[in-house]
N, C-alpha and C. Protein backbone atom coordinates (compact mmCIF):
# COMPACT_ATOMS: atom_id res chain seq x y z
N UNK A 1 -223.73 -59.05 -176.33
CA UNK A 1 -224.08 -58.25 -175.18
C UNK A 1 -223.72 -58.96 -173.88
N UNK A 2 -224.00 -60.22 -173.79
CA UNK A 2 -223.63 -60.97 -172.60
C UNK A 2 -221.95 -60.73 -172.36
N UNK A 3 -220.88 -61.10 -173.34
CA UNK A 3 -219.56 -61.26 -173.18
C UNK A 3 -219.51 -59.73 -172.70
N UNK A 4 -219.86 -58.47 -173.13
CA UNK A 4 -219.84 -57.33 -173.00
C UNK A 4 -219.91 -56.98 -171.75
N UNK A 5 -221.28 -58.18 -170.94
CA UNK A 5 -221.22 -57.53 -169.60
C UNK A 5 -220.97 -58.28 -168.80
N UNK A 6 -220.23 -59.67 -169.17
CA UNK A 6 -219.62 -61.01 -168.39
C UNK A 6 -217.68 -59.99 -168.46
N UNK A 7 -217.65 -59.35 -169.23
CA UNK A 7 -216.17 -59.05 -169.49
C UNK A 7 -216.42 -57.54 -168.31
N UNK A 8 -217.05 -56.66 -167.79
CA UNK A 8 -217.20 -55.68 -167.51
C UNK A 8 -217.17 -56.29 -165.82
N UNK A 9 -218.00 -56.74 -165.63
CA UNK A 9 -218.20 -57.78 -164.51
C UNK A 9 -216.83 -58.51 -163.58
N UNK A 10 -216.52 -59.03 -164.51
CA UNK A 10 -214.90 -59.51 -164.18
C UNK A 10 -213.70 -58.66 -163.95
N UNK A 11 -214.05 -57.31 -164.94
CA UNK A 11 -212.76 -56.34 -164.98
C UNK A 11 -213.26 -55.45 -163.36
N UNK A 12 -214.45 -55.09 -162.76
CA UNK A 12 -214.96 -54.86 -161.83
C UNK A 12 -214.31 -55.74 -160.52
N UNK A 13 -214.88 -57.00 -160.98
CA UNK A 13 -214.42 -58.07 -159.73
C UNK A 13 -212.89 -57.48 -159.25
N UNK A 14 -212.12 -57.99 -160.39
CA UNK A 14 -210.54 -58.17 -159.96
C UNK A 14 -210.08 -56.10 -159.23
N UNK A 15 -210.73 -55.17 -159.83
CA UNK A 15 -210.50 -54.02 -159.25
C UNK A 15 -210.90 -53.58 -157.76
N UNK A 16 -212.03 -54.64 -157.43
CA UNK A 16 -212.36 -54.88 -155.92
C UNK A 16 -211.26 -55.18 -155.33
N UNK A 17 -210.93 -56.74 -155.71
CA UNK A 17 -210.13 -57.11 -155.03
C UNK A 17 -209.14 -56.73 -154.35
N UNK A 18 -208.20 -56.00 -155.62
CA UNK A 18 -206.94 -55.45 -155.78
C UNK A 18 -207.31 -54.52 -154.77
N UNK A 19 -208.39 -53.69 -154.64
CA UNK A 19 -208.68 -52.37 -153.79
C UNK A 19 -208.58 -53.33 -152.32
N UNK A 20 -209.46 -54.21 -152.33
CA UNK A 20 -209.38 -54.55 -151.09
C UNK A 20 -208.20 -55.22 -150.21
N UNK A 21 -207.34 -56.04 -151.21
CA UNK A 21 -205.49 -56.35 -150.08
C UNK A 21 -204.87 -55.01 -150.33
N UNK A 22 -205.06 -53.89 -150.97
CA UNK A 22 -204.35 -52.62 -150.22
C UNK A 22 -204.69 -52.08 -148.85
N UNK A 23 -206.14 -51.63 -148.94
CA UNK A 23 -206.66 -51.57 -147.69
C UNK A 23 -206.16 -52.58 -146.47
N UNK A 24 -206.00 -53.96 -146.70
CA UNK A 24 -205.42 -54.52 -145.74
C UNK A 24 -204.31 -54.71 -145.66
N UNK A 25 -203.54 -54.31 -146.63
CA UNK A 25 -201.96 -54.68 -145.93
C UNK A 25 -201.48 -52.62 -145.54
N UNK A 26 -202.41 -51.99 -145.92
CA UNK A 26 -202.40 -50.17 -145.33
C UNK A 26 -202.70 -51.16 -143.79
N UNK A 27 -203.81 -51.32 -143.33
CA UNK A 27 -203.93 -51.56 -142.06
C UNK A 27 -202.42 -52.43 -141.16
N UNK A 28 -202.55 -53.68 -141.85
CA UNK A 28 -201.26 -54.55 -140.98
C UNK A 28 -199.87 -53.15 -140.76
N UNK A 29 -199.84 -52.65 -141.13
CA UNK A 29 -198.35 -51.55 -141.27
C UNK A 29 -198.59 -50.62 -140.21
N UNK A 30 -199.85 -49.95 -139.70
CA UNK A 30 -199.94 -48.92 -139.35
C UNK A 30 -200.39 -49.25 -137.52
N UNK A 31 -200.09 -50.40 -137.28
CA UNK A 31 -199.72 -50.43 -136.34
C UNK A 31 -198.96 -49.42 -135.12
N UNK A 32 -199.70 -49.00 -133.95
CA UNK A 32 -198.86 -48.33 -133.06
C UNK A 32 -197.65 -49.05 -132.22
N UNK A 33 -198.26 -50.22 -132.14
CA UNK A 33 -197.62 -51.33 -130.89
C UNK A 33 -195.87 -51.43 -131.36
N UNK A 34 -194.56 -51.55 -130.59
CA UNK A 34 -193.11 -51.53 -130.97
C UNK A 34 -192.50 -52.24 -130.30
N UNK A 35 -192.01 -53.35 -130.34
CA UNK A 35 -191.14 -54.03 -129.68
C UNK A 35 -189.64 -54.24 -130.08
N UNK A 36 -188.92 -53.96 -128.61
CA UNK A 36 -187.34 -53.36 -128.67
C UNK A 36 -186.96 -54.56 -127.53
N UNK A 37 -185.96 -55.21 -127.84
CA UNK A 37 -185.24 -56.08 -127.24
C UNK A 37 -183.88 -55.15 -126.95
N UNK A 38 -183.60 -55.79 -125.63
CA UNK A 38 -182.27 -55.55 -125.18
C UNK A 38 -181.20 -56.21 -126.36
N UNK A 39 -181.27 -57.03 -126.54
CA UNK A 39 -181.23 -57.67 -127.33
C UNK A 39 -181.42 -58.81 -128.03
N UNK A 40 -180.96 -59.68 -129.38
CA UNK A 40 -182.18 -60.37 -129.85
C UNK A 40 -181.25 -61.82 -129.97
N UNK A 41 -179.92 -61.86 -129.66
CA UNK A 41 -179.23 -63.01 -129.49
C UNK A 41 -178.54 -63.21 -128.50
N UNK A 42 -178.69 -64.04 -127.39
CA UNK A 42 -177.71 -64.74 -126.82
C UNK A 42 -176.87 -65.68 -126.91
N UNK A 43 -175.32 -65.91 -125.94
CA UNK A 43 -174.34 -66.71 -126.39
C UNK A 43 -174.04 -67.42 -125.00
N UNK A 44 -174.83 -68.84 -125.27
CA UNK A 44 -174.66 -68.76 -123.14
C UNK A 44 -172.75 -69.78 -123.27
N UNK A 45 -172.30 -69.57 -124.23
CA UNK A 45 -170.73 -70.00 -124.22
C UNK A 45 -171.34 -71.59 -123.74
N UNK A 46 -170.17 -72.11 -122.91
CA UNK A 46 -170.17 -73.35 -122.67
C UNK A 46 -171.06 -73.56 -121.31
N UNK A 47 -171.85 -74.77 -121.83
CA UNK A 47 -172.81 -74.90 -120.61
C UNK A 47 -172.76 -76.62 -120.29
N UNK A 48 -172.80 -76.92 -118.65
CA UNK A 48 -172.26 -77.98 -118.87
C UNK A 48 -173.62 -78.71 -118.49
N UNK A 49 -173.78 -80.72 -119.33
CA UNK A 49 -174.35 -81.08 -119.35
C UNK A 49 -175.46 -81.31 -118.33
N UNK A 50 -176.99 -81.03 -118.92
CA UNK A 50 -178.04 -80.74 -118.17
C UNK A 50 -177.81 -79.88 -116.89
N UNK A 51 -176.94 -78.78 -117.51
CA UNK A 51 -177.13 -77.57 -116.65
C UNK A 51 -177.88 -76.65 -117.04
N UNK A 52 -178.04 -75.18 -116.73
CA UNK A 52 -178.95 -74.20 -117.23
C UNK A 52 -179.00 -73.67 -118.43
N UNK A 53 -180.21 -73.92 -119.44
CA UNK A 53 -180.13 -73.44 -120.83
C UNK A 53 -181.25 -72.42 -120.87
N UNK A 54 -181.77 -71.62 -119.46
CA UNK A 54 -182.52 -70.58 -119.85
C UNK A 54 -182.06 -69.56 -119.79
N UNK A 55 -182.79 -68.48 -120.99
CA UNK A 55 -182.15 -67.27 -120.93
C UNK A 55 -183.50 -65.91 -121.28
N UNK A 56 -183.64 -64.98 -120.11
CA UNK A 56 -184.89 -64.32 -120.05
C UNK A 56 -184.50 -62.76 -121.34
N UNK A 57 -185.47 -63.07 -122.44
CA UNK A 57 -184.91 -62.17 -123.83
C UNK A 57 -186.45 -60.69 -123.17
N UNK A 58 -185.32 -59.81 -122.54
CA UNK A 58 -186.11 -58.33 -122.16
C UNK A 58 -186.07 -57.23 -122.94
N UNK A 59 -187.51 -56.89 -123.44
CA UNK A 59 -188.04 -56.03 -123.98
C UNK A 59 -189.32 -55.26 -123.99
N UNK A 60 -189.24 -54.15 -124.53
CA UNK A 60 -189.94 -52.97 -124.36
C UNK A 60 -191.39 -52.41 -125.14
N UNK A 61 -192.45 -52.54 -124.99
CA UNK A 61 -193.41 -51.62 -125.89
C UNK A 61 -192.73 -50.54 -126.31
N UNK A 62 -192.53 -49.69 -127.17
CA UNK A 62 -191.82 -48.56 -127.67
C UNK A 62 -192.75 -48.01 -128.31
N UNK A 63 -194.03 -48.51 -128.48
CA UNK A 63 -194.57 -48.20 -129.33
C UNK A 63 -195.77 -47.33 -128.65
N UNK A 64 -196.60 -46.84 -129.30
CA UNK A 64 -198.02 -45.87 -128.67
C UNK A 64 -199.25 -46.65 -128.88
N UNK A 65 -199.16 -47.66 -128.90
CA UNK A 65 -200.13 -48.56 -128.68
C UNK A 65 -200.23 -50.06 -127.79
N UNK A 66 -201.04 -50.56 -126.98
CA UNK A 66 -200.48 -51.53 -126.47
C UNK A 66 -200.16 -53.04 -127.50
N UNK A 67 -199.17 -53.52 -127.03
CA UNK A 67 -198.73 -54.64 -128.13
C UNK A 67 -199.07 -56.01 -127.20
N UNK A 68 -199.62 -57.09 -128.29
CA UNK A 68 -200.12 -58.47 -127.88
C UNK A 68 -199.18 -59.71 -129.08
N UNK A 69 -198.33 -60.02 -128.25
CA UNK A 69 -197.76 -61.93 -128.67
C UNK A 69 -199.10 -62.38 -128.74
N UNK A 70 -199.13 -62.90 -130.29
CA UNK A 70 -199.75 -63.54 -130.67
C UNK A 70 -199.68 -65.42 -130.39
N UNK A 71 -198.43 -65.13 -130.65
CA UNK A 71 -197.46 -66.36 -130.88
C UNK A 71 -195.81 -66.48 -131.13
N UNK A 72 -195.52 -67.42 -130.31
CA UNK A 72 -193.54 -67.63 -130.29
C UNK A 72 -193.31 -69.28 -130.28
N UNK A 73 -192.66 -69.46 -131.12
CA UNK A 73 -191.96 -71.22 -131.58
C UNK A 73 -190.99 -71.40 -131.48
N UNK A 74 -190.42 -72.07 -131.09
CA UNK A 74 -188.84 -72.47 -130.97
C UNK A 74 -188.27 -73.42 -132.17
N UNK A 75 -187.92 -73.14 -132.94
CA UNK A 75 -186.95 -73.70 -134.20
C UNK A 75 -186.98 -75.37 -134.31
N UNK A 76 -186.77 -76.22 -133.19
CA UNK A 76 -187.00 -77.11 -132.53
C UNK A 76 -187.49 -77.39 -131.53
N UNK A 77 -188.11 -78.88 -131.02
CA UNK A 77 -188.75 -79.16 -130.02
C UNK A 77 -187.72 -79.40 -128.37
N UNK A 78 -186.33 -79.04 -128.54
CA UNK A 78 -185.57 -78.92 -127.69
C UNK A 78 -185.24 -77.06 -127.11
N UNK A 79 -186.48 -76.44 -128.45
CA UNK A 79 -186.53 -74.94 -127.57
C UNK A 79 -187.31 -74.38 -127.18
N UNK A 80 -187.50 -73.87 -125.78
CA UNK A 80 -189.30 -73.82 -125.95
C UNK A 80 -189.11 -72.09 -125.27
N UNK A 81 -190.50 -71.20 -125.70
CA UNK A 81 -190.45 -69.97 -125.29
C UNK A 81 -191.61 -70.25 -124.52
N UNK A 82 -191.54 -69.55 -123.13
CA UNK A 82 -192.23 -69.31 -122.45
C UNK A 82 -192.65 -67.06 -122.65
N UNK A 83 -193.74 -67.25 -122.98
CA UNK A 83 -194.12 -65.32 -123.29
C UNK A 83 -195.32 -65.33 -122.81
N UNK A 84 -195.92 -64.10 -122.52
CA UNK A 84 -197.18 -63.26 -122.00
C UNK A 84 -197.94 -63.57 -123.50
N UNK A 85 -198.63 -64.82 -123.53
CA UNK A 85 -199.31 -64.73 -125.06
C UNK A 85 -201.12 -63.74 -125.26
N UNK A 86 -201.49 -63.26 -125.57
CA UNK A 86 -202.54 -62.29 -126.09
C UNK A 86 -202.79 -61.55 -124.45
N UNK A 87 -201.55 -61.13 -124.17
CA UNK A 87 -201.69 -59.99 -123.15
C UNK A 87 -201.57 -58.88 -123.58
N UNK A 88 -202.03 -57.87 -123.49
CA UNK A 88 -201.64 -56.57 -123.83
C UNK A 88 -200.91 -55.86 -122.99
N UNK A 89 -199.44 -55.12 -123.52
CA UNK A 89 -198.34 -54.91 -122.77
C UNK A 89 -198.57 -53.56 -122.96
N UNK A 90 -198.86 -52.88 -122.35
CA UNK A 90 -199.13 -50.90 -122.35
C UNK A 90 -197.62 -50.58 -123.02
N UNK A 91 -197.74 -49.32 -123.77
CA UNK A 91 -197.02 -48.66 -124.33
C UNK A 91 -195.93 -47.94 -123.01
N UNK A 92 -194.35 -48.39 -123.07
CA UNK A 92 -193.52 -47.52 -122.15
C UNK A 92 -193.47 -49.15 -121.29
N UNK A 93 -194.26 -50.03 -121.23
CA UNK A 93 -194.34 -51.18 -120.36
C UNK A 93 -193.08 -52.74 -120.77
N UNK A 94 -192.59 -53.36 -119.91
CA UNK A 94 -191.23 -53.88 -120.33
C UNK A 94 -191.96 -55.02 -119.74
N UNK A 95 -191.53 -56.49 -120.63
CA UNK A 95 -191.61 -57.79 -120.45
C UNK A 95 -190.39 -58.90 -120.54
N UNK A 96 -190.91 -60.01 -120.65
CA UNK A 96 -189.65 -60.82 -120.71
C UNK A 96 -190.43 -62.43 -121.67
N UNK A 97 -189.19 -62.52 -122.69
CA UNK A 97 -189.89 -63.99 -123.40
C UNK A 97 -188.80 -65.02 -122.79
N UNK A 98 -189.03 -65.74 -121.95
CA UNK A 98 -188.09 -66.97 -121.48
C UNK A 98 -187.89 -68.13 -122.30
N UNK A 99 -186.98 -68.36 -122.83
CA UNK A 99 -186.48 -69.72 -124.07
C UNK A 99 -185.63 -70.45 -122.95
N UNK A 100 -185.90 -71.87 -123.02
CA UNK A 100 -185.72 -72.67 -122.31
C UNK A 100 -184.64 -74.05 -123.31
N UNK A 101 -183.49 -73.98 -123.75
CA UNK A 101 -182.72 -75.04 -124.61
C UNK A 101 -182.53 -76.40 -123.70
N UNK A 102 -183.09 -77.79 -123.86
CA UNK A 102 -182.63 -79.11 -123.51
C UNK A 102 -181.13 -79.08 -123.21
N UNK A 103 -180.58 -78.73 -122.19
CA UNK A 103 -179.04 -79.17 -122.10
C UNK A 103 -178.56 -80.59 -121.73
N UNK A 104 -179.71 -81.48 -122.63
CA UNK A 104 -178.99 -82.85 -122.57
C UNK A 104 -178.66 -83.51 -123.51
N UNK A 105 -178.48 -82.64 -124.68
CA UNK A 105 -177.94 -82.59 -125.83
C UNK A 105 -176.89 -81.97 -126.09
N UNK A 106 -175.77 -82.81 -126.17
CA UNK A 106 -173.94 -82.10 -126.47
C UNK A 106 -173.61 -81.94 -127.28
N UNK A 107 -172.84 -80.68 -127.66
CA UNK A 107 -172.46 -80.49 -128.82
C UNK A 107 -172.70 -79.20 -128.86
N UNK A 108 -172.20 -78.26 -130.63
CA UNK A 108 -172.48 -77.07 -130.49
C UNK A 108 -174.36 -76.86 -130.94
N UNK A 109 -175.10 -75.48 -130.59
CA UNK A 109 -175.81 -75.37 -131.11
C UNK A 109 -176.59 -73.92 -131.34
N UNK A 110 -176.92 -73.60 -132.20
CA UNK A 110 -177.86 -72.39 -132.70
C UNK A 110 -179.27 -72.96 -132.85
N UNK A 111 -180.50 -71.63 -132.19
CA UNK A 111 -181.51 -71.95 -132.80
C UNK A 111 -181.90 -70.57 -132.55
N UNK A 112 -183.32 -70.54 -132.75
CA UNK A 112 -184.39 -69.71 -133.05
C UNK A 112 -185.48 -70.03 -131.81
N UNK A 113 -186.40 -68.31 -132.25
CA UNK A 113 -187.22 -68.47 -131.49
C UNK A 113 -188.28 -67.37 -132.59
N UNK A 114 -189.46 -67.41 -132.93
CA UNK A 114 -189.88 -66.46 -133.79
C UNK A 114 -191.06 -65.92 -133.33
N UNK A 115 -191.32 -64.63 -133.27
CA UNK A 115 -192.62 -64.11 -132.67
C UNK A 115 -193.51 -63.57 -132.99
N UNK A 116 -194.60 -63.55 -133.12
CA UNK A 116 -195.47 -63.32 -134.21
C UNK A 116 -196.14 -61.90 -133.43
N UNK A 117 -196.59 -61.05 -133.39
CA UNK A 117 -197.63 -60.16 -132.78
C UNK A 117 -197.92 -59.15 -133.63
N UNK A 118 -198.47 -57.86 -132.81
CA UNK A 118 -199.11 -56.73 -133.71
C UNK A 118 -198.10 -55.84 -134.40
N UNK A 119 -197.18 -55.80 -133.64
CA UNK A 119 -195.94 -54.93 -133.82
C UNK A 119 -196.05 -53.91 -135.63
N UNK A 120 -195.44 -52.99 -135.55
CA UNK A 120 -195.00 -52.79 -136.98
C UNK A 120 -194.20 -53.67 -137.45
N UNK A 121 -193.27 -54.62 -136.72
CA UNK A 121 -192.53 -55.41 -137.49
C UNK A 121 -193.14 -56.60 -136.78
N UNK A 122 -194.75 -56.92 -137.45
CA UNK A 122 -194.93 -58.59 -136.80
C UNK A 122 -194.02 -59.87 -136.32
N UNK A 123 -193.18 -60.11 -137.10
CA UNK A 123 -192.27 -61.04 -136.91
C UNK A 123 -190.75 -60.86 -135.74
N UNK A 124 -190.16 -60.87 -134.97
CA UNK A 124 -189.35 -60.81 -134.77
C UNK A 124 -188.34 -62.33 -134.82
N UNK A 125 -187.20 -62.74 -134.79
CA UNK A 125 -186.41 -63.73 -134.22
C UNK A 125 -185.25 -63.55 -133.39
N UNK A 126 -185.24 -64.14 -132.78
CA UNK A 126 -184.39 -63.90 -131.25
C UNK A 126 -183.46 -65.56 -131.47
N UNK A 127 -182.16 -65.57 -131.56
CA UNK A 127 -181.24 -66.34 -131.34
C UNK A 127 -180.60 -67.19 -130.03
N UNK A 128 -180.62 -68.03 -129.94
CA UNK A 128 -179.61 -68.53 -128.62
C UNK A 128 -178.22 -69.59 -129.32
N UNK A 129 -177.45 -69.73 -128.61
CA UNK A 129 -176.58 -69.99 -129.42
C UNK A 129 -175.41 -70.38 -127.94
N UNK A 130 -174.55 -71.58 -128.14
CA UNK A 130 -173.64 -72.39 -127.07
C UNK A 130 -173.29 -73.70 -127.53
N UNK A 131 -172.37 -73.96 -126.71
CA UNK A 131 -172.33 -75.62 -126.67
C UNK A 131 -172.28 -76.26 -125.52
N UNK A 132 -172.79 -77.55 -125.28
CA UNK A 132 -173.78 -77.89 -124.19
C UNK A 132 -172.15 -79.40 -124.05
N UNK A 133 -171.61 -79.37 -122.82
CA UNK A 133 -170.44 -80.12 -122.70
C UNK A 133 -170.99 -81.68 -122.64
N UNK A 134 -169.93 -82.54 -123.08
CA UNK A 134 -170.27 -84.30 -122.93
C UNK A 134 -170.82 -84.89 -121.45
N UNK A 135 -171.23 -85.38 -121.86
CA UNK A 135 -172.22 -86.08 -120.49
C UNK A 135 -171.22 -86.68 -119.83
N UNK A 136 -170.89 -86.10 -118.62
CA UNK A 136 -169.89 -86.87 -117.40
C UNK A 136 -169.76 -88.78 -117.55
N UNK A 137 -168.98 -89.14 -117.87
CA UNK A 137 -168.73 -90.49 -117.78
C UNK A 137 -168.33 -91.36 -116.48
N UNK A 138 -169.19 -91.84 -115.72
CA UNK A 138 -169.58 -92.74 -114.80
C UNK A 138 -168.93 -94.02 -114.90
N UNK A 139 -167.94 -94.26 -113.67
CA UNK A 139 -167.29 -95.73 -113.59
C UNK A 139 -167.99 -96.51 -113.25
N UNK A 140 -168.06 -97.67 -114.53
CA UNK A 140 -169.02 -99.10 -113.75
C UNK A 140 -168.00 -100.30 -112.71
N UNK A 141 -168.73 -100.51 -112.72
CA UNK A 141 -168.23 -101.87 -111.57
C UNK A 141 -168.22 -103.28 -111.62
N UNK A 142 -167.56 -103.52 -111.72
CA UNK A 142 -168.32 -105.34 -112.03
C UNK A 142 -168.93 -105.92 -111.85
N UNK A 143 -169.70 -106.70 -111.79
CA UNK A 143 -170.80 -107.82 -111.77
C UNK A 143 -170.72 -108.43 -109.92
N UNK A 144 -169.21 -108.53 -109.75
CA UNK A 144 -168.87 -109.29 -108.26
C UNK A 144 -168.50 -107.67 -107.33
N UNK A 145 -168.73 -106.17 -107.93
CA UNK A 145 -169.13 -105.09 -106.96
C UNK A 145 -167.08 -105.23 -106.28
N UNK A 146 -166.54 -105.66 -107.24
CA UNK A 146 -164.81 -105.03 -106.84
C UNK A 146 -164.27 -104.52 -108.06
N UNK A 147 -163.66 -103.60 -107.39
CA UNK A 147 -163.00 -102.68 -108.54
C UNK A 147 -161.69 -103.07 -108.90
N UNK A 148 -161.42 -103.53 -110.00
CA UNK A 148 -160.25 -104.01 -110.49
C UNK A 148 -158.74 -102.64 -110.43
N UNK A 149 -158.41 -102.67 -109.48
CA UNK A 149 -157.12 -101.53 -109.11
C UNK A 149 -155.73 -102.10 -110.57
N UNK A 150 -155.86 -103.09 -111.13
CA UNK A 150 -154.91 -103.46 -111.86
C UNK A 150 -153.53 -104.17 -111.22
N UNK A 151 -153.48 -104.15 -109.58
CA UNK A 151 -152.58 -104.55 -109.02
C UNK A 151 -152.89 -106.60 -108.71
N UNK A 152 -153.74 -106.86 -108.39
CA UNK A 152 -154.20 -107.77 -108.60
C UNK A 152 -153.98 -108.66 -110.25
N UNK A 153 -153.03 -109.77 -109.58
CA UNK A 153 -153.20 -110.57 -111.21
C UNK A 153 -154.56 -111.51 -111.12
N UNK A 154 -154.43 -111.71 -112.50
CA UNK A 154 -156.12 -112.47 -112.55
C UNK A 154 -155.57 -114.14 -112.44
N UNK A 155 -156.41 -114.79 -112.17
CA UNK A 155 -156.23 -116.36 -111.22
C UNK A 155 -156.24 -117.32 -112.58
N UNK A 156 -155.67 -118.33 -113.07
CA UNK A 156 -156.10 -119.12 -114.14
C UNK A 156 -157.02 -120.22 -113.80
N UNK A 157 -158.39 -120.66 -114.56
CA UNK A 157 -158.99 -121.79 -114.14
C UNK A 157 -158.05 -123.31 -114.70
N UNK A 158 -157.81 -123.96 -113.80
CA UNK A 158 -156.88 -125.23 -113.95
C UNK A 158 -157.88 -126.56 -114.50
């Protein structure tokens, strides 16, 4: 009798459960809130060293509910998003997420930016993408502050 109602018990439990992550992933979906980017990658081409690596990514509530950034990360610690975080953006209402890339790093590069909110599609990722030119090379000088023109021969010690 016990296994009878230790087995009844359990087959109960797990039918809760199961009932209950439908109910919640019905809720996460039915979201009103919509977010529409102009678009979701930029290409800032060649940018020259520690010049401008920001680029303002504009988009739209689309949705009939107001939508809240939860949260946005940059792929690396050389990308950073600046966003309206747990603001609520009215439906028809247009914002801007600002990603900010280190341009003192040369070379080519792609990254990410990922955004978490209410949206029907919680997640979005937004791209930036360039190459950041070699760091200007600076003439040193010598120790005695004259610049060797090459016309000058050098003196022998006797």
């Amino acid at each position: 009798m016990k296994k009878a109602i230790l087995t009844f018990g359990t087959v109960i439990l797990f039918i809760m459960a199961g009932r209950a992550q439908e109910v919640t992933s019905a809720t996460a979906t039915t979201s009103g809130a919509e977010m529409t980017f102009e678009t979701e990658i930029h290409d800032f081409g060649t940018i020259d060293y520690s010049g401008n690596g920001t680029y303002e990514f504009r988009f739209k509530n689309t949705g009939k509910e107001p939508l809240i950034i939860s949260d946005a990360k940059g792929s690396c610690g050389c990308t950073v998003p600046t966003y309206p975080k747990n603001v609520p953006i009215k439906p028809g209402e247009s914002q801007v997420i600002k990603v900010t890339y280190d341009t003192k790093r040369a070379g080519n590069f792609t990254k990410t930016v990922t955004i978490h909110s209410n949206a029907k599609t919680p997640e979005k990722v937004l791209t930036i993408k360039g190459k950041v030119e070699a760091a200007p090379v600076e003439e040193s000088f010598p120790a005695n502050g004259k610049k060797d023109d090459g016309a000058t021969p050098f003196e022998r010690n006797k």
